[in-house]
C-alpha atoms as a PDB file:
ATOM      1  CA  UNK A   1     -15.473  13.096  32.738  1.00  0.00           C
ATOM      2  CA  UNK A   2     -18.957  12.345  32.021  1.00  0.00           C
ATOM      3  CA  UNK A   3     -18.826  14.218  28.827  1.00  0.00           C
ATOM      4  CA  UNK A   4     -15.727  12.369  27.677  1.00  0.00           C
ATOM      5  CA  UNK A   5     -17.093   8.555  28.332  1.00  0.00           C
ATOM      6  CA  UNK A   6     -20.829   9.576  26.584  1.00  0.00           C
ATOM      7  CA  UNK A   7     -18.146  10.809  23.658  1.00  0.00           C
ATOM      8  CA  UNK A   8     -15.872   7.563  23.479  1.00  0.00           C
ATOM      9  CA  UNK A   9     -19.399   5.749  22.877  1.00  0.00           C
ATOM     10  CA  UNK A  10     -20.504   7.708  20.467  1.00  0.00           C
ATOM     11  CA  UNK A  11     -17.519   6.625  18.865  1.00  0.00           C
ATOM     12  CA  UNK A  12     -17.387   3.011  19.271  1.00  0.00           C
ATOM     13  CA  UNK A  13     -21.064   2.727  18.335  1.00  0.00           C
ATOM     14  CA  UNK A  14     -20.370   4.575  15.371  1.00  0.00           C
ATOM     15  CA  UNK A  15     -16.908   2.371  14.291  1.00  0.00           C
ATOM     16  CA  UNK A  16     -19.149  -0.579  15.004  1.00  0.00           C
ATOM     17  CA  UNK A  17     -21.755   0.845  12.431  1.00  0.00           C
ATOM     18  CA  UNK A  18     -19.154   1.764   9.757  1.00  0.00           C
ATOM     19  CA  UNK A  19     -18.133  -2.085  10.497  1.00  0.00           C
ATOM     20  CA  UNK A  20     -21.348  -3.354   9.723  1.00  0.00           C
ATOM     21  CA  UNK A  21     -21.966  -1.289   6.450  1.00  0.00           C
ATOM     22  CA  UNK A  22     -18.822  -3.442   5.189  1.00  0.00           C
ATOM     23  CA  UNK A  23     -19.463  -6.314   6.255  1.00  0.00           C
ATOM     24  CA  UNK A  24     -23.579  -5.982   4.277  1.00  0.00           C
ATOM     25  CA  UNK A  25     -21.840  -4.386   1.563  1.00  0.00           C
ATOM     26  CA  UNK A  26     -17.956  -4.611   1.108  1.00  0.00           C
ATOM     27  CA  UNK A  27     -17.622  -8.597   2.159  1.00  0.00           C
ATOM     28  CA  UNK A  28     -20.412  -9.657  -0.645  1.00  0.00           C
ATOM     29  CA  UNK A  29     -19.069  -7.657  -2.932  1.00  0.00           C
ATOM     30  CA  UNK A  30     -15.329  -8.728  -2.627  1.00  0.00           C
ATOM     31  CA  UNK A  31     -16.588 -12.406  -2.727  1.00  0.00           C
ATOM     32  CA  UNK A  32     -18.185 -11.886  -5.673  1.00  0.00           C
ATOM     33  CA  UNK A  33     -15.445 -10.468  -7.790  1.00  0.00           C
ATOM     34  CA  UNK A  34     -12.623 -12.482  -6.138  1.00  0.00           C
ATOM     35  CA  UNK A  35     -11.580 -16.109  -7.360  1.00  0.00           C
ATOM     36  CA  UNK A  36     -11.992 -17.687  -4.261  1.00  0.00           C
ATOM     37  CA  UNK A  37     -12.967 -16.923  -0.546  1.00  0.00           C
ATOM     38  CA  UNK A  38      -9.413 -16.380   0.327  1.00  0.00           C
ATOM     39  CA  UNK A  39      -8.744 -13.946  -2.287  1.00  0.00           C
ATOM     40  CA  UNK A  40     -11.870 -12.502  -0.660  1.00  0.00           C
ATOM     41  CA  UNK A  41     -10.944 -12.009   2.490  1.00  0.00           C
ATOM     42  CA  UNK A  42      -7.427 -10.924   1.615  1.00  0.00           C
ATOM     43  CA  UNK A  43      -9.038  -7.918  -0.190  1.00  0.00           C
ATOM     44  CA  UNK A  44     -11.668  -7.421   2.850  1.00  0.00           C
ATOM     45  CA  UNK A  45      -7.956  -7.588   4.823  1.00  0.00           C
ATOM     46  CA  UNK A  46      -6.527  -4.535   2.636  1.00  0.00           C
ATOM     47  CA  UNK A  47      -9.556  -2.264   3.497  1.00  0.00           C
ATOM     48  CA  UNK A  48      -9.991  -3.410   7.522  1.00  0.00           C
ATOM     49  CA  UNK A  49      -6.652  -3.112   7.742  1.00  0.00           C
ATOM     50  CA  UNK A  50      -6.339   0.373   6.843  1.00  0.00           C
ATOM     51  CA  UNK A  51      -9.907   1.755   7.710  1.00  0.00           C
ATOM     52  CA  UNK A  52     -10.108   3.704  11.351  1.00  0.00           C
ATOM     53  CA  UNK A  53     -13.625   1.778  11.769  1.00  0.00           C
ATOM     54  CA  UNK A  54     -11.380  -1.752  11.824  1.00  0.00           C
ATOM     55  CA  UNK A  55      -8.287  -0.397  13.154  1.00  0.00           C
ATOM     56  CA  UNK A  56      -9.364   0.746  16.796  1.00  0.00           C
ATOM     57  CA  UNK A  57      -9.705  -3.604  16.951  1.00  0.00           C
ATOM     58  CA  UNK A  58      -6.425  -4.323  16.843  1.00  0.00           C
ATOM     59  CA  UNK A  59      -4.662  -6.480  14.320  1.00  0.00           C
ATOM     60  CA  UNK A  60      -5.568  -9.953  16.568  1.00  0.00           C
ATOM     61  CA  UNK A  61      -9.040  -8.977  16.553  1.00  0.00           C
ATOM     62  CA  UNK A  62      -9.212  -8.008  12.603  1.00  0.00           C
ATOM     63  CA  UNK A  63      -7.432 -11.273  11.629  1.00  0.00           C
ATOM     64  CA  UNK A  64      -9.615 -13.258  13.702  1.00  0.00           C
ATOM     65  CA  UNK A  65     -12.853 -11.325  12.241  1.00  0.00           C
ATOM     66  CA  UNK A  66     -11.974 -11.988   8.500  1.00  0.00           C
ATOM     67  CA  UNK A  67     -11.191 -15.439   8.813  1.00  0.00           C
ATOM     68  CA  UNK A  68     -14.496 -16.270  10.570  1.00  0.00           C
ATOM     69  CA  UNK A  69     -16.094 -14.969   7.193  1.00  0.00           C
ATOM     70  CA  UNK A  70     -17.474 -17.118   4.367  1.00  0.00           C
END
């Protein structure tokens, strides 16, 4: 049992590092090649959305995520 919890945060530390990596690298990028920050996010939507990393969220917690970002 031990084994197992030590595994699931292993896990969620490493989702919430894959996370981060997008959010220094994906989000500036999409804002700089979209038209305007909702265009932005909508393409930061189309990777979370579909990315393991983002998924384990949810899609409340995803949604609420990308619109908090400018």
């Amino acid at each position: 049992m031990r084994r197992a919890l030590q595994w699931l945060l292993i896990w969620f530390n490493f989702n919430e590092q894959r996370r981060r990596i997008d959010l220094q690298i994906l989000w500036p990028a999409c804002k700089e090649n979209a038209r305007d920050i909702d265009h932005a996010r909508a393409a930061f939507a189309v990777h979370a959305f579909n990315d393991p990393a983002w998924a384990s969220l949810g899609h409340d917690e995803i949604a609420k995520r990308i619109s908090a970002l400018v």
